[in-house]
N, C-alpha and C. Protein backbone atom coordinates (compact mmCIF):
# COMPACT_ATOMS: atom_id res chain seq x y z
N UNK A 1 -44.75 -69.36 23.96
CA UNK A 1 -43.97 -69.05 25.15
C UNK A 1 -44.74 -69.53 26.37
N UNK A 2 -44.18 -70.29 27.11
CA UNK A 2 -44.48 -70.81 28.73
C UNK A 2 -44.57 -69.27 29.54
N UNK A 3 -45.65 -69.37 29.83
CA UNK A 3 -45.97 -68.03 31.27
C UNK A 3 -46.02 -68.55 32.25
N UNK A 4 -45.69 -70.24 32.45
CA UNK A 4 -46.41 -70.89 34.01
C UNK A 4 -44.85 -70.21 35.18
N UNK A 5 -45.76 -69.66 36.46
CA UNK A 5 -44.53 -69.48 37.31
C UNK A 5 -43.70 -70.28 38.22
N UNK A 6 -42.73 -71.06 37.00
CA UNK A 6 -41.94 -72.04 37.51
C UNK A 6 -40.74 -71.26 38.26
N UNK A 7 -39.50 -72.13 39.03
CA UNK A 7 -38.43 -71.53 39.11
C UNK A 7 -37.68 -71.21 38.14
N UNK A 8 -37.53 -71.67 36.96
CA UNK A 8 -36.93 -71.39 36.15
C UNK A 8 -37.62 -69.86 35.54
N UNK A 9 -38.71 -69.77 35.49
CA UNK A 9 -39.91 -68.98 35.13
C UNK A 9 -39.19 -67.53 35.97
N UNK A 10 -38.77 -67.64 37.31
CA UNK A 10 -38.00 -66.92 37.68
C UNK A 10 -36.94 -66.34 37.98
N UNK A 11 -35.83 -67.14 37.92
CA UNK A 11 -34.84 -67.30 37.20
C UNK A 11 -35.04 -66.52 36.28
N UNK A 12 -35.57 -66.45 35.01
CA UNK A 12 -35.49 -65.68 33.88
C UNK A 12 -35.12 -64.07 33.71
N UNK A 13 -36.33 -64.06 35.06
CA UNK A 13 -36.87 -62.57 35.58
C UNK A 13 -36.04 -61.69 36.36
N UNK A 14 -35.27 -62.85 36.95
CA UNK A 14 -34.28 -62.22 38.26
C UNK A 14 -32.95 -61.87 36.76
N UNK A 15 -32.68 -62.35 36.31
CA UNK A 15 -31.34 -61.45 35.85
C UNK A 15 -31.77 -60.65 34.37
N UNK A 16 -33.00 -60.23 34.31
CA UNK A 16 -33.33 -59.30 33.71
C UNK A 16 -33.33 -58.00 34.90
N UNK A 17 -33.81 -58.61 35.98
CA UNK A 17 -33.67 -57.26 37.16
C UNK A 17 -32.08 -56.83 37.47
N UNK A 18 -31.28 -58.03 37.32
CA UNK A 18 -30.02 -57.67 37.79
C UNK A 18 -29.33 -56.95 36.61
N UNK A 19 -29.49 -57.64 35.62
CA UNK A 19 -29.14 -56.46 34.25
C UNK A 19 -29.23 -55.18 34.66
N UNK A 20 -30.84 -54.94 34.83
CA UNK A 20 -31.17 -53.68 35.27
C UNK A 20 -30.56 -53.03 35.95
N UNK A 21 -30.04 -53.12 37.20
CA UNK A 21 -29.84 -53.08 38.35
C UNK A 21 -28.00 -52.18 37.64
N UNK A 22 -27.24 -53.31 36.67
CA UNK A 22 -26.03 -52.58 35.90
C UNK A 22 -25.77 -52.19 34.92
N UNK A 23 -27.81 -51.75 34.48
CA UNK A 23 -27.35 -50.86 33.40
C UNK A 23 -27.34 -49.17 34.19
N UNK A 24 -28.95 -49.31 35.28
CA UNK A 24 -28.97 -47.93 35.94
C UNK A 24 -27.57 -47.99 36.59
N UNK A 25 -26.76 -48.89 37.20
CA UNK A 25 -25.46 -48.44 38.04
C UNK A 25 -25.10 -47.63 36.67
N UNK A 26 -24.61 -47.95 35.74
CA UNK A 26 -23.87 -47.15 34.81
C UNK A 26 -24.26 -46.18 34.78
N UNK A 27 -25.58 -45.65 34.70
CA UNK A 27 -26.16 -44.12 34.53
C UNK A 27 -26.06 -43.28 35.92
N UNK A 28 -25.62 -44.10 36.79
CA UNK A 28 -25.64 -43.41 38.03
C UNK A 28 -27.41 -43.07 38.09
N UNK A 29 -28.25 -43.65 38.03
CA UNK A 29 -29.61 -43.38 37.83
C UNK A 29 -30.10 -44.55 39.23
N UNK A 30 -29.77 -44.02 40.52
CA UNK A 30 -29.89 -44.68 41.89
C UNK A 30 -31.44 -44.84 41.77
N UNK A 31 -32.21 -43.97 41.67
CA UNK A 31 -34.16 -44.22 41.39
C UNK A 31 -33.94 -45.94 40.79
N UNK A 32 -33.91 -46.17 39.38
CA UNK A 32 -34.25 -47.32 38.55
C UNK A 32 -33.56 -48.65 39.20
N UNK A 33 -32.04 -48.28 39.82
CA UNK A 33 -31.35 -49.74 40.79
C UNK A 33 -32.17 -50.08 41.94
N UNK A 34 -32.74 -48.84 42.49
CA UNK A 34 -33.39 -49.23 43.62
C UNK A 34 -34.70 -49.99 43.80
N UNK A 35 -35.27 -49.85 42.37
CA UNK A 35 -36.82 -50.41 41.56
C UNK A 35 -36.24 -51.74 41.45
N UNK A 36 -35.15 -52.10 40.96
CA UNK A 36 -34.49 -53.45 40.39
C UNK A 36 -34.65 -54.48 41.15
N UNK A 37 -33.89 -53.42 42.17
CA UNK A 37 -33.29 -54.49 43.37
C UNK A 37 -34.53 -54.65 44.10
N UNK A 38 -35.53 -53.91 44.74
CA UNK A 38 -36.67 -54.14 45.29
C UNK A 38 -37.79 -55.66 44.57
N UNK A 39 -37.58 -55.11 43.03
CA UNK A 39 -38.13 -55.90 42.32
C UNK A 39 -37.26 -57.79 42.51
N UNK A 40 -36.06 -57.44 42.56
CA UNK A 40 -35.31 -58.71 42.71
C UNK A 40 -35.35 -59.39 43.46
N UNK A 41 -35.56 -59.02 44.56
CA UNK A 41 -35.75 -59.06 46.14
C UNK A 41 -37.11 -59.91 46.13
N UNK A 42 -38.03 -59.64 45.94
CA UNK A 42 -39.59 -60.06 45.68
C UNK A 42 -39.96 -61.17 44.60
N UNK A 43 -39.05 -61.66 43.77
CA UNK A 43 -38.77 -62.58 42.45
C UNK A 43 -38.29 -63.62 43.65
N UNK A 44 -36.77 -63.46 44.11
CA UNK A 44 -35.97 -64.38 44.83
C UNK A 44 -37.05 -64.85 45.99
N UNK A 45 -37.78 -64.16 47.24
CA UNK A 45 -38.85 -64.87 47.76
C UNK A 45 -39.93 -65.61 46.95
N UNK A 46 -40.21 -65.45 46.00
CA UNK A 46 -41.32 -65.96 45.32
C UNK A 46 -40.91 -67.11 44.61
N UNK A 47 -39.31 -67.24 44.39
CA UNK A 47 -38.57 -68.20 43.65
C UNK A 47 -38.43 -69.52 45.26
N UNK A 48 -38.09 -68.71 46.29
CA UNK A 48 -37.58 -69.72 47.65
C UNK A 48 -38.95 -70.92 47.92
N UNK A 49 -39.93 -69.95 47.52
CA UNK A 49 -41.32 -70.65 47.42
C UNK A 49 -41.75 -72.23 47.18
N UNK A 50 -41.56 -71.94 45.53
CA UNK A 50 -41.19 -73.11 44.98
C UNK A 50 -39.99 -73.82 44.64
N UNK A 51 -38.90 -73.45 45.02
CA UNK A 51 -37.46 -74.30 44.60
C UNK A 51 -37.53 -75.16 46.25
N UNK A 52 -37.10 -76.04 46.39
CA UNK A 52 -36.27 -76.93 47.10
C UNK A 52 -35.44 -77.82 47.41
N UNK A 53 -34.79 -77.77 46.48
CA UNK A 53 -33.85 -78.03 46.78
C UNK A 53 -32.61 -76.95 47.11
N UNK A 54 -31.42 -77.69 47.79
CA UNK A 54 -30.42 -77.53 49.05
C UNK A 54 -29.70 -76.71 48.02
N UNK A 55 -29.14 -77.71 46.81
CA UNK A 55 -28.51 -76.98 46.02
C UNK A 55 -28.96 -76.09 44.99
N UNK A 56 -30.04 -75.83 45.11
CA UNK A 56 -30.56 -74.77 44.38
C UNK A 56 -30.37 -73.03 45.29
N UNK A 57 -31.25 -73.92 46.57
CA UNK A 57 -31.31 -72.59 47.34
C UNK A 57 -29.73 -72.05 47.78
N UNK A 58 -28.66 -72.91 47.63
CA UNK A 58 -27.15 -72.20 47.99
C UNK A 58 -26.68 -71.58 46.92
N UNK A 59 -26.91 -71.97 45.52
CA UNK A 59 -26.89 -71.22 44.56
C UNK A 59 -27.91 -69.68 44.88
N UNK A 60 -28.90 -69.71 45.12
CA UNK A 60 -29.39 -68.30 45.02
C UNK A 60 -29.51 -67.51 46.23
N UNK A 61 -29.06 -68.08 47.30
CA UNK A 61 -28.01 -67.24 48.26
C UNK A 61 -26.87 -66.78 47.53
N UNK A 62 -25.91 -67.16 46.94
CA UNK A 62 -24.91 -66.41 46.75
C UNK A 62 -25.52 -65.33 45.38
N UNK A 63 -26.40 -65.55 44.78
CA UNK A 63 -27.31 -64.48 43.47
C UNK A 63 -27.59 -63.51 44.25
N UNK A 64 -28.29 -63.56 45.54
CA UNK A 64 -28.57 -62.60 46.60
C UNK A 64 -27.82 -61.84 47.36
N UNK A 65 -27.13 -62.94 47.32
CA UNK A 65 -25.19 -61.84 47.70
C UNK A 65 -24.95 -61.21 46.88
N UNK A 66 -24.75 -61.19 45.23
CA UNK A 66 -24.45 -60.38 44.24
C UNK A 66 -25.58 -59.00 44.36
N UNK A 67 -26.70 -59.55 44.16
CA UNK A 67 -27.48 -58.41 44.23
C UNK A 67 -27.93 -57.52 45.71
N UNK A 68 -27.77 -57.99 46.57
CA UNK A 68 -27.14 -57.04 48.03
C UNK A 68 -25.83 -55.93 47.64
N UNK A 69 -24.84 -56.61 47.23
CA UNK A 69 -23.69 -56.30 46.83
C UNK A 69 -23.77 -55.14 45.90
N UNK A 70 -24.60 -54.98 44.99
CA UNK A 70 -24.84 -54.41 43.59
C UNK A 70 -25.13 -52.53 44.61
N UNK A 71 -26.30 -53.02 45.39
CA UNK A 71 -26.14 -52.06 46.02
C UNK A 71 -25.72 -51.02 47.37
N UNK A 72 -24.94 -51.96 47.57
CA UNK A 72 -23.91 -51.51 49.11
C UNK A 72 -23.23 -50.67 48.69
N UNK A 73 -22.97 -49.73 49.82
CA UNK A 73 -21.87 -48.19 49.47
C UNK A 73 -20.78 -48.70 49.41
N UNK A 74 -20.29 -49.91 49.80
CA UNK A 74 -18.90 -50.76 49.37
C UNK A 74 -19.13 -51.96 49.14
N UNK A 75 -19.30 -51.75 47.31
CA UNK A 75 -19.02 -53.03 47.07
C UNK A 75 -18.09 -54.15 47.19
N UNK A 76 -18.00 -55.21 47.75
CA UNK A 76 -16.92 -56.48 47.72
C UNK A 76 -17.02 -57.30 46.40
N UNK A 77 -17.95 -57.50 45.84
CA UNK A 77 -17.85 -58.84 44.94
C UNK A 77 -17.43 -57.86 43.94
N UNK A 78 -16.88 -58.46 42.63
CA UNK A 78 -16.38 -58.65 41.19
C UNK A 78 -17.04 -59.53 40.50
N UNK A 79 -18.41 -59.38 39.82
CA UNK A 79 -19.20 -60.03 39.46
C UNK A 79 -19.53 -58.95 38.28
N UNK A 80 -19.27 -59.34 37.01
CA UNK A 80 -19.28 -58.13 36.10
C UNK A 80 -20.69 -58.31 35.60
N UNK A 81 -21.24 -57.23 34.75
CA UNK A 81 -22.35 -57.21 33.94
C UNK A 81 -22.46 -58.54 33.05
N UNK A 82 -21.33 -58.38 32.56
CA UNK A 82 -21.32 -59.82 30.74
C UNK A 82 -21.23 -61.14 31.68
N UNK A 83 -20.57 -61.25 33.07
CA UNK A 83 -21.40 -62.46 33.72
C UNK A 83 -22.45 -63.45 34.00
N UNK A 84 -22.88 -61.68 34.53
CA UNK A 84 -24.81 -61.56 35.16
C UNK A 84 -25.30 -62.67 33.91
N UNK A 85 -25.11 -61.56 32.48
CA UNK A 85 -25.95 -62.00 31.33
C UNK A 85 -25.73 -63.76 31.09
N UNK A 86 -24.33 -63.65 30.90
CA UNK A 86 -23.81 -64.97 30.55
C UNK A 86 -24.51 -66.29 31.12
N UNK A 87 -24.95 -66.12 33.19
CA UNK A 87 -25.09 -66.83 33.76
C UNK A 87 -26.91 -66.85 33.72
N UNK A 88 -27.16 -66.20 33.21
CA UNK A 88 -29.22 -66.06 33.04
C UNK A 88 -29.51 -66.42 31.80
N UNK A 89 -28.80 -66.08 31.00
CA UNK A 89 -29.21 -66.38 29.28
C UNK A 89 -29.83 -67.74 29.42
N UNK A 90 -29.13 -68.71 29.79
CA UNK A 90 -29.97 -69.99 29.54
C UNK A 90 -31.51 -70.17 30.13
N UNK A 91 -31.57 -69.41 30.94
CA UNK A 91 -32.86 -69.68 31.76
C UNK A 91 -33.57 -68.91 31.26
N UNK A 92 -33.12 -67.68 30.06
CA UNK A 92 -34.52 -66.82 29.36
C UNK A 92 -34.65 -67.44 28.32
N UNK A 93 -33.35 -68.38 27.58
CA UNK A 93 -33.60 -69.04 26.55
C UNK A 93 -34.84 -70.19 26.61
N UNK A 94 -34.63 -70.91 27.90
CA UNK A 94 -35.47 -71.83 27.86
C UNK A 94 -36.86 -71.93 27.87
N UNK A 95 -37.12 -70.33 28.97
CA UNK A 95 -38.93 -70.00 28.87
C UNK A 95 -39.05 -69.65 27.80
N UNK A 96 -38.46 -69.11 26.77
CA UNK A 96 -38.96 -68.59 25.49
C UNK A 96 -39.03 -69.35 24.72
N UNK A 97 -38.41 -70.39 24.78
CA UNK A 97 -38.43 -71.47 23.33
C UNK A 97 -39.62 -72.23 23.67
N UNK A 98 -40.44 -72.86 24.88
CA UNK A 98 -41.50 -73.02 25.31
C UNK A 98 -42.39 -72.99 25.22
């Protein structure tokens, strides 16, 4: 397994936090979303770091919109859980096969 901290490297990490983020929504367990999202928050700067490109970084503006969103007292987006997963799987697949 690759440990180097690429973007993809983070990527991986960020929708393991956002998982997180809707499994505690389900438990109503506000402590563990708030760990998530803090944690997510700190991945996505550390990701802005090294990504540069235009179309990368407009892609994870709108990831940052989802996860803002995740925890606003009114949510707007419709961005389901089996999404989240759907849209990260490739990027945990890839550090792991590595």
């Amino acid at each position: 397994m690759n440990n180097a901290r690429t973007p993809q490297f983070y990527m991986a990490n960020l929708g393991s936090e956002i998982v997180g983020m809707y499994s505690a929504l389900s438990k109503n367990d506000t402590e563990k979303c708030r760990k998530c999202y803090d944690r997510a928050k700190k991945i996505i700067a550390e990701w802005r770091v090294l990504e540069t490109r235009e179309s990368a970084r407009a892609e994870m503006k709108k990831l940052e919109d989802v996860v803002d969103d995740l925890i606003s007292e009114t949510p707007q987006l419709k961005v389901s859980k089996a999404e989240i997963e759907s849209y990260f799987m490739p990027f945990a697949l890839r550090i792991m096969s590595v």
